[in-house]
C-alpha atoms as a PDB file:
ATOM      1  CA  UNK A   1     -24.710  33.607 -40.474  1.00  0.00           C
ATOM      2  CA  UNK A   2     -23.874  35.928 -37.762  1.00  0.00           C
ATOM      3  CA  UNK A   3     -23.597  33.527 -35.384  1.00  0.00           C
ATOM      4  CA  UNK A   4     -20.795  31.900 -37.616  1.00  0.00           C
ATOM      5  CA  UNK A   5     -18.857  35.258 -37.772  1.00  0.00           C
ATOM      6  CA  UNK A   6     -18.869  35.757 -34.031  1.00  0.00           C
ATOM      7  CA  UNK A   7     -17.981  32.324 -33.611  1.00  0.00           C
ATOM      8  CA  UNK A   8     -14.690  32.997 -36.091  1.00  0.00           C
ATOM      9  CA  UNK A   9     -13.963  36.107 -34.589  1.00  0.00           C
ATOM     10  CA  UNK A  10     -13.804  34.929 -31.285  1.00  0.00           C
ATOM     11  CA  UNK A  11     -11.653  31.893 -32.609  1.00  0.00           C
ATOM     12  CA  UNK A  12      -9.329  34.194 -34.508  1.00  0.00           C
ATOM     13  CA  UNK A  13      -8.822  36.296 -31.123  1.00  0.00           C
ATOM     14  CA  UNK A  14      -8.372  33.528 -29.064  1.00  0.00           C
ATOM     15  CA  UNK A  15      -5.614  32.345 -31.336  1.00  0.00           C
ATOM     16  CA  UNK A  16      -3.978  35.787 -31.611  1.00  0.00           C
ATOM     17  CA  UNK A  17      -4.348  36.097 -27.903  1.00  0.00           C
ATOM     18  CA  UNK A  18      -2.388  32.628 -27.895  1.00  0.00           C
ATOM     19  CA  UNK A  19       0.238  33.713 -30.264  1.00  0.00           C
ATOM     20  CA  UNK A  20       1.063  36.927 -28.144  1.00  0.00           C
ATOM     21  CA  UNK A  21       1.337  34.891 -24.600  1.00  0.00           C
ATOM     22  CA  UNK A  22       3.604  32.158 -26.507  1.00  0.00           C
ATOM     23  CA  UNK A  23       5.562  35.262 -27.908  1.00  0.00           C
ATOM     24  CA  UNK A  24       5.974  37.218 -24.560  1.00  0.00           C
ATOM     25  CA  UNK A  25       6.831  33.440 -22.887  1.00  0.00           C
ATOM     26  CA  UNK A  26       9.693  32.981 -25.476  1.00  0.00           C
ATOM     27  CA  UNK A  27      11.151  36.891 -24.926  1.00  0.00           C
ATOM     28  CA  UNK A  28      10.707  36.314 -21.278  1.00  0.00           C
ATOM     29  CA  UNK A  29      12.958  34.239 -21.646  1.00  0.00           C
ATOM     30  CA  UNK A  30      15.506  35.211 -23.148  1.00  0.00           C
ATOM     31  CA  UNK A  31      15.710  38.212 -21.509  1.00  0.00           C
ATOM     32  CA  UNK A  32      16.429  36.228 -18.266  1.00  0.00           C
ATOM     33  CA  UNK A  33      18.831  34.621 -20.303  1.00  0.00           C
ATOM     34  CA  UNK A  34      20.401  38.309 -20.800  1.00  0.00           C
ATOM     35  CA  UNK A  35      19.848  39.033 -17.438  1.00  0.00           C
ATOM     36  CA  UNK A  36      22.050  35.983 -15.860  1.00  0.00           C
ATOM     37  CA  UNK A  37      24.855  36.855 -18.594  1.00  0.00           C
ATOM     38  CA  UNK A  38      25.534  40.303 -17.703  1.00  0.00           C
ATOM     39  CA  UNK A  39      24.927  38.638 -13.683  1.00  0.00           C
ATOM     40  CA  UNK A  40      28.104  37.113 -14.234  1.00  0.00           C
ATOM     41  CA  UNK A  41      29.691  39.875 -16.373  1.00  0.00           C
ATOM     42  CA  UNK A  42      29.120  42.089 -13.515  1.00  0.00           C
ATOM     43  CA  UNK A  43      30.924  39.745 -10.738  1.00  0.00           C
ATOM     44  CA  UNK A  44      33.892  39.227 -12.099  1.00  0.00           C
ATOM     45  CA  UNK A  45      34.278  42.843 -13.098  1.00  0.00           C
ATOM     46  CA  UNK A  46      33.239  43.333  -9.314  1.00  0.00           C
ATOM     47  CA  UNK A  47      35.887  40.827  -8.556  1.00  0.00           C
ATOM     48  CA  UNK A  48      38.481  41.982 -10.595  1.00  0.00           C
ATOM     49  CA  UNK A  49      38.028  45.547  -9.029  1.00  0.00           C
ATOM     50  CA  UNK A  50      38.551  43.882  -6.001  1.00  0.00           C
ATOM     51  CA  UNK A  51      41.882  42.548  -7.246  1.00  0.00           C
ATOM     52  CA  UNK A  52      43.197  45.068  -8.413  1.00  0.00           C
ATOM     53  CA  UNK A  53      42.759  47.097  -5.417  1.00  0.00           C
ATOM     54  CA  UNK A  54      44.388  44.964  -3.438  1.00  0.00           C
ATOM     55  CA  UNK A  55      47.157  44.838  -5.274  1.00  0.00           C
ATOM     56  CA  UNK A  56      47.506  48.552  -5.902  1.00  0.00           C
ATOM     57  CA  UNK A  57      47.309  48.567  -1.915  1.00  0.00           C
ATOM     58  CA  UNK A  58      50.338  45.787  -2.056  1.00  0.00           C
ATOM     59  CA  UNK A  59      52.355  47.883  -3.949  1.00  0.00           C
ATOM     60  CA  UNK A  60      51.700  50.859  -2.422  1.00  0.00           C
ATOM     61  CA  UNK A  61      52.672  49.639   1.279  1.00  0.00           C
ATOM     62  CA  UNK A  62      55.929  48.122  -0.713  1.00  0.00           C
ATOM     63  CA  UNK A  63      56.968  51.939  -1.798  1.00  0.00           C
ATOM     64  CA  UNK A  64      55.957  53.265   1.458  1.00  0.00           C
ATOM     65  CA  UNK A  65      58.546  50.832   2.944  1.00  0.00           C
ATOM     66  CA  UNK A  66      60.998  51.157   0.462  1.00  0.00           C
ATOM     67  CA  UNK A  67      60.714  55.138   1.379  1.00  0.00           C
ATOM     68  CA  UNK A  68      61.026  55.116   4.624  1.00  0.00           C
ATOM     69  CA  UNK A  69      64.216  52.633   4.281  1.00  0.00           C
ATOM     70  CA  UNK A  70      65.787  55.336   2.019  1.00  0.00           C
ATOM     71  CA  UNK A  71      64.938  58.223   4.354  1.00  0.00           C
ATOM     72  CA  UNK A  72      66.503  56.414   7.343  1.00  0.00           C
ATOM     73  CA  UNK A  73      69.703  55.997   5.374  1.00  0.00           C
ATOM     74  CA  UNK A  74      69.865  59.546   3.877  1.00  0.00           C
ATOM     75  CA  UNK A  75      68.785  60.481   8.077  1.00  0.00           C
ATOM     76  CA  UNK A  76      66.474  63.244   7.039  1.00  0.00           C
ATOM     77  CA  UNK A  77      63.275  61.106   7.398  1.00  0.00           C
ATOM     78  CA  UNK A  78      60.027  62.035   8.483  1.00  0.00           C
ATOM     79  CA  UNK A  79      60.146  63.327  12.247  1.00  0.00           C
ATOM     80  CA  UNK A  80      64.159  62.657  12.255  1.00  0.00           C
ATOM     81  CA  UNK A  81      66.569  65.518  14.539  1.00  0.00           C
ATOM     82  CA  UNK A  82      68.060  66.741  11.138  1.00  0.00           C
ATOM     83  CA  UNK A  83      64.640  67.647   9.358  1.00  0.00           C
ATOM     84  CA  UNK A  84      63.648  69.242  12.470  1.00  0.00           C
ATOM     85  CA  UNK A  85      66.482  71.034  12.403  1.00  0.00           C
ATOM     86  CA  UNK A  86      66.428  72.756   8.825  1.00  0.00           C
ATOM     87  CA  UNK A  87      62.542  73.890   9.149  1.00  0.00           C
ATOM     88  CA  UNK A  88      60.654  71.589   6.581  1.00  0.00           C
END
């Protein structure tokens, strides 16, 4: 009879040992599937950073224009005769 219980012991491990491979297969799996999902999460917050800072660089060359039109009207702009003039 011990013949029969090795025999069922090596059956029952080779099962469990199937069990476990089928069971780290499927959560391979799905943690690829996890994986590609925050992928693409992570591009389009990469791209939206991207956006953003070209618009914040839009907008800042607008009020950099939009100041230096003002200061050329008032005459007092950067590096003009009258702000030499007065020191600051």
């Amino acid at each position: 009879m011990q013949g029969f219980e090795g025999i069922a012991e090596l059956g029952f491990a080779g099962l469990a040992a199937v069990l476990l491979f089928g069971v780290f297969k499927w959560m391979t799996g799905e943690l690829t599937k996890k994986i590609d999902n925050l992928q693409s999460i992570i591009i389009k917050l990469i791209d939206a950073k991207n956006d953003m800072k070209n618009e914040f660089k839009e907008l800042n060359d607008e009020v950099t224009d939009q100041l230096n039109y003002i200061e050329a009207k008032l005459g007092n702009g950067r590096g003009s005769k009258q702000r030499r003039k007065s020191g600051t």
